[in-house]
Protein backbone atom coordinates (compact mmCIF):
# COMPACT_ATOMS: atom_id res chain seq x y z
CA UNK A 1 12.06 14.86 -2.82
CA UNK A 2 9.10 13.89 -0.50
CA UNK A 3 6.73 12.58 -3.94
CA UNK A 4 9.82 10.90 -4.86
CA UNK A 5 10.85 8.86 -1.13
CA UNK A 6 7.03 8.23 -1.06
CA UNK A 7 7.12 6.81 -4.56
CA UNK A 8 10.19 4.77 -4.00
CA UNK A 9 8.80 3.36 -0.55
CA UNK A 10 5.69 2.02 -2.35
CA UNK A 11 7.92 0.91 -4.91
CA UNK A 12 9.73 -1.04 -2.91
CA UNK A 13 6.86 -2.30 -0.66
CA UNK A 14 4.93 -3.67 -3.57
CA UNK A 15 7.50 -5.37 -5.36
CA UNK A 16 7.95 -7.70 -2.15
CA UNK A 17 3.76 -7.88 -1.46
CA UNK A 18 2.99 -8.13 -4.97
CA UNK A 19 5.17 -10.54 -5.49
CA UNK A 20 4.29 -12.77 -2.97
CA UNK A 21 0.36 -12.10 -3.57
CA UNK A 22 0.98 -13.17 -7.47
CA UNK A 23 2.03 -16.04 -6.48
CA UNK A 24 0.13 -17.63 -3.74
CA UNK A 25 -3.08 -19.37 -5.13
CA UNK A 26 0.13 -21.60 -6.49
CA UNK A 27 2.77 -21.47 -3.35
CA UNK A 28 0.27 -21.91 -0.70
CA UNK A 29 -1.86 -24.28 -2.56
CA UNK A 30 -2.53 -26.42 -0.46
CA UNK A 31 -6.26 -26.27 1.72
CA UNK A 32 -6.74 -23.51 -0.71
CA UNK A 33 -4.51 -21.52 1.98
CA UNK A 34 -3.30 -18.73 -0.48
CA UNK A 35 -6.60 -17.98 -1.85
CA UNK A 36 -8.16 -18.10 1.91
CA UNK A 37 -5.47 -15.47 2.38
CA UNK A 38 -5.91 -12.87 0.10
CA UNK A 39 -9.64 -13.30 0.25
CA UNK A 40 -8.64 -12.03 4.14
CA UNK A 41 -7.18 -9.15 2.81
CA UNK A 42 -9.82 -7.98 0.67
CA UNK A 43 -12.42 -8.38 2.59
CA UNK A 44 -10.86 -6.62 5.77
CA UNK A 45 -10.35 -3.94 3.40
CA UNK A 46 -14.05 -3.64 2.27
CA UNK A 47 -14.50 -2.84 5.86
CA UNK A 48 -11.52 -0.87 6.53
CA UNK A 49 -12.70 1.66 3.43
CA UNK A 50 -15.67 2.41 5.70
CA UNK A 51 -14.25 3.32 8.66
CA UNK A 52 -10.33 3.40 8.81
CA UNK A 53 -8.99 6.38 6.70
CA UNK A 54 -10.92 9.53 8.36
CA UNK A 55 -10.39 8.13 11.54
CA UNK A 56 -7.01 7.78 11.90
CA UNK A 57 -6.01 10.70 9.59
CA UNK A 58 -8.00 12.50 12.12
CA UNK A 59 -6.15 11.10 15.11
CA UNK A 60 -2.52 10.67 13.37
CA UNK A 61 -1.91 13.13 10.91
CA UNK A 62 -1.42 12.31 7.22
CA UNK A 63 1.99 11.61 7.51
CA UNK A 64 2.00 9.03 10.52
CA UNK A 65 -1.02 7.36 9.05
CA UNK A 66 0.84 6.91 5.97
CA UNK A 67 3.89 5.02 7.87
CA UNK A 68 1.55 3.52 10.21
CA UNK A 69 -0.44 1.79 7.50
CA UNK A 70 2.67 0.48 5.39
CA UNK A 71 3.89 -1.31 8.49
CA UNK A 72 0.78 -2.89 8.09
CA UNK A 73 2.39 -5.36 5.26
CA UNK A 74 4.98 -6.51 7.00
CA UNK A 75 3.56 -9.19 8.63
CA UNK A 76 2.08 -10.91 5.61
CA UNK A 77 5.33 -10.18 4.11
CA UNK A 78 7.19 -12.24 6.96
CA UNK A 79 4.52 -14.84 7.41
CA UNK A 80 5.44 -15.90 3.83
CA UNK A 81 8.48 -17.87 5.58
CA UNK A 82 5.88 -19.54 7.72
CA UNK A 83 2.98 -20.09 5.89
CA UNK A 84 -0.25 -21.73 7.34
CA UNK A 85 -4.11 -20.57 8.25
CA UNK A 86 -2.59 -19.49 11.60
CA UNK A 87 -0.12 -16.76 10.03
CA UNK A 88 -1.35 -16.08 6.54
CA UNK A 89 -5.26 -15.00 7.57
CA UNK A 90 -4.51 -12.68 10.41
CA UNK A 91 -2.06 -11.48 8.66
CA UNK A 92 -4.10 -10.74 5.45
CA UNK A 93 -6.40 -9.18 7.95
CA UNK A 94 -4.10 -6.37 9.13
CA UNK A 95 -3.11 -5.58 5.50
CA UNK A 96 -6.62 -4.84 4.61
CA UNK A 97 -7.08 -3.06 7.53
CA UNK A 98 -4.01 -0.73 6.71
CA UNK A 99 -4.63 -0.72 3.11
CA UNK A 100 -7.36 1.85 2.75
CA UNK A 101 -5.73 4.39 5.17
CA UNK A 102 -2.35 3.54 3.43
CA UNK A 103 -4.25 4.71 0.20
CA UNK A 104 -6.47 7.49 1.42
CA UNK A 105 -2.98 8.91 3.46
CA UNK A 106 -1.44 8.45 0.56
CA UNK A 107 -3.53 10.49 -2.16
CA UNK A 108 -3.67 13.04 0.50
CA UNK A 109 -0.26 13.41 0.93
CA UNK A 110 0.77 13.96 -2.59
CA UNK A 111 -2.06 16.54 -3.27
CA UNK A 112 -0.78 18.71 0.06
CA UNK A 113 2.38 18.58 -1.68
CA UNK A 114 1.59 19.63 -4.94
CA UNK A 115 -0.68 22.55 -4.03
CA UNK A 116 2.72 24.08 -1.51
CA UNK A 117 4.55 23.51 -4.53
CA UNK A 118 2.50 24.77 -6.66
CA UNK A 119 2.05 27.72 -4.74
CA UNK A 120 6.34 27.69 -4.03
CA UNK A 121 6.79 27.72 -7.73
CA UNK A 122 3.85 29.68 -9.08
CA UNK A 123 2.59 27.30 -10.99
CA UNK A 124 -0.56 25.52 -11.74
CA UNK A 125 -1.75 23.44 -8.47
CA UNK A 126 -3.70 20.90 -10.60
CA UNK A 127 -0.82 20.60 -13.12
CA UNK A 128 1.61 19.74 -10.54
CA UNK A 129 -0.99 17.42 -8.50
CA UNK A 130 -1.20 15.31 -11.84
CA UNK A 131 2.83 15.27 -12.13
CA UNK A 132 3.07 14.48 -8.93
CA UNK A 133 0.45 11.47 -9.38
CA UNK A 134 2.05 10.25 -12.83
CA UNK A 135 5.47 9.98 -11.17
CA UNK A 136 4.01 8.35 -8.04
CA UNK A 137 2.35 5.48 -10.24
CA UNK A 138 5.16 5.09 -12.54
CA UNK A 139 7.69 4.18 -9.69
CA UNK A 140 4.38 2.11 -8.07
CA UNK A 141 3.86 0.27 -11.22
CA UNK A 142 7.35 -0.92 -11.78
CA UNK A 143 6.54 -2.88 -8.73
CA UNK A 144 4.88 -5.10 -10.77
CA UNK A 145 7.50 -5.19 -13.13
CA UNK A 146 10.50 -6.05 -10.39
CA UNK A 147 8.39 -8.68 -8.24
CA UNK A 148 7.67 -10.87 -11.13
CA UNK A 149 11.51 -10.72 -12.20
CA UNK A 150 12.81 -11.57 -8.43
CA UNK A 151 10.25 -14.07 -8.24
C-alpha cells in the first residue's frame, strides 16, 4: 500500500507539473518567460544533485524528505495563475532544488520497502525491488498520458 500511495502521489503531482511544463515555451511565450523558467529549474537542479539529497535525508529521514521535496512543486504549480519573471523563476528555482532529494528520497524509499517485504514474504529482495520500481513508473508515466489529455 505504501509503493502504491507513493506511486499515485507522483502520479498525480506530475500530471499537473508536467502538464504545465509541456506547455510553457508556448503559454508563457512571451520575453521567452517559459523557457527562462524551466531553464530555472534545471539548472537549480544541477546544483541541488550535488548537495541536496544526502543532506537532508541525513537531517529528515527518507520519508519527510520525500514530502518535503514534493511540496517543492507547488509553487510553480500555483504561479501558473500568475505568470511573470517575478513568480515563474523563483519558483522554477525551488523545484530544482526539491527535485533531486524528491528523487534520491524517492528511490530510497521504494528499495527499504521492497527488501522488508521481501524479507516479510520470503521472497527475492531484488525481485520485489524491480516490481516495486515497474509499478512505481507505470502509475508515474501515465502522468504524461493524463496532463496532455486535461490540457
Amino acid at each position: 500500500k505504501n509503493v502504491a500511495a507513493v506511486s499515485c502521489a507522483f502520479m498525480v503531482q506530475f500530471t499537473a507539473f508536467q502538464g504545465t511544463a509541456n506547455l510553457q515555451s508556448s503559454i508563457n511565450a512571451a520575453d521567452g518567460l517559459g523557457t527562462v523558467s524551466l531553464s530555472s529549474i534545471y539548472a537549480a537542479l544541477v546544483v541541488s544533485c550535488i548537495f541536496v539529497p544526502t543532506f537532508l535525508i541525513k537531517r529528515l529521514t527518507v520519508k519527510w524528505t520525500l514530502c518535503l521535496s514534493m511540496l517543492c512543486y507547488a509553487p510553480y504549480i500555483g504561479a501558473q495563475f500568475y505568470p511573470a519573471f517575478y513568480t515563474l523563476v523563483p519558483a522554477g528555482v525551488v523545484v530544482g532544488l526539491g527535485a533531486a532529494p524528491m528523487w534520491t528520497s524517492k528511490a530510497t524509499y521504494l528499495t527499504q520497502a521492497g527488501s522488508v517485504y521481501a524479507k516479510l514474504t520470503d521472497q527475492a529482495v531484488d525481485g520485489i525491488i524491480v516490481r516495486f520500481f515497474g509499478f512505481f513508473f507505470l502509475a508515474w508515466q501515465t502522468a504524461e498520458l493524463w496532463g496532455n489529455l486535461i490540457s
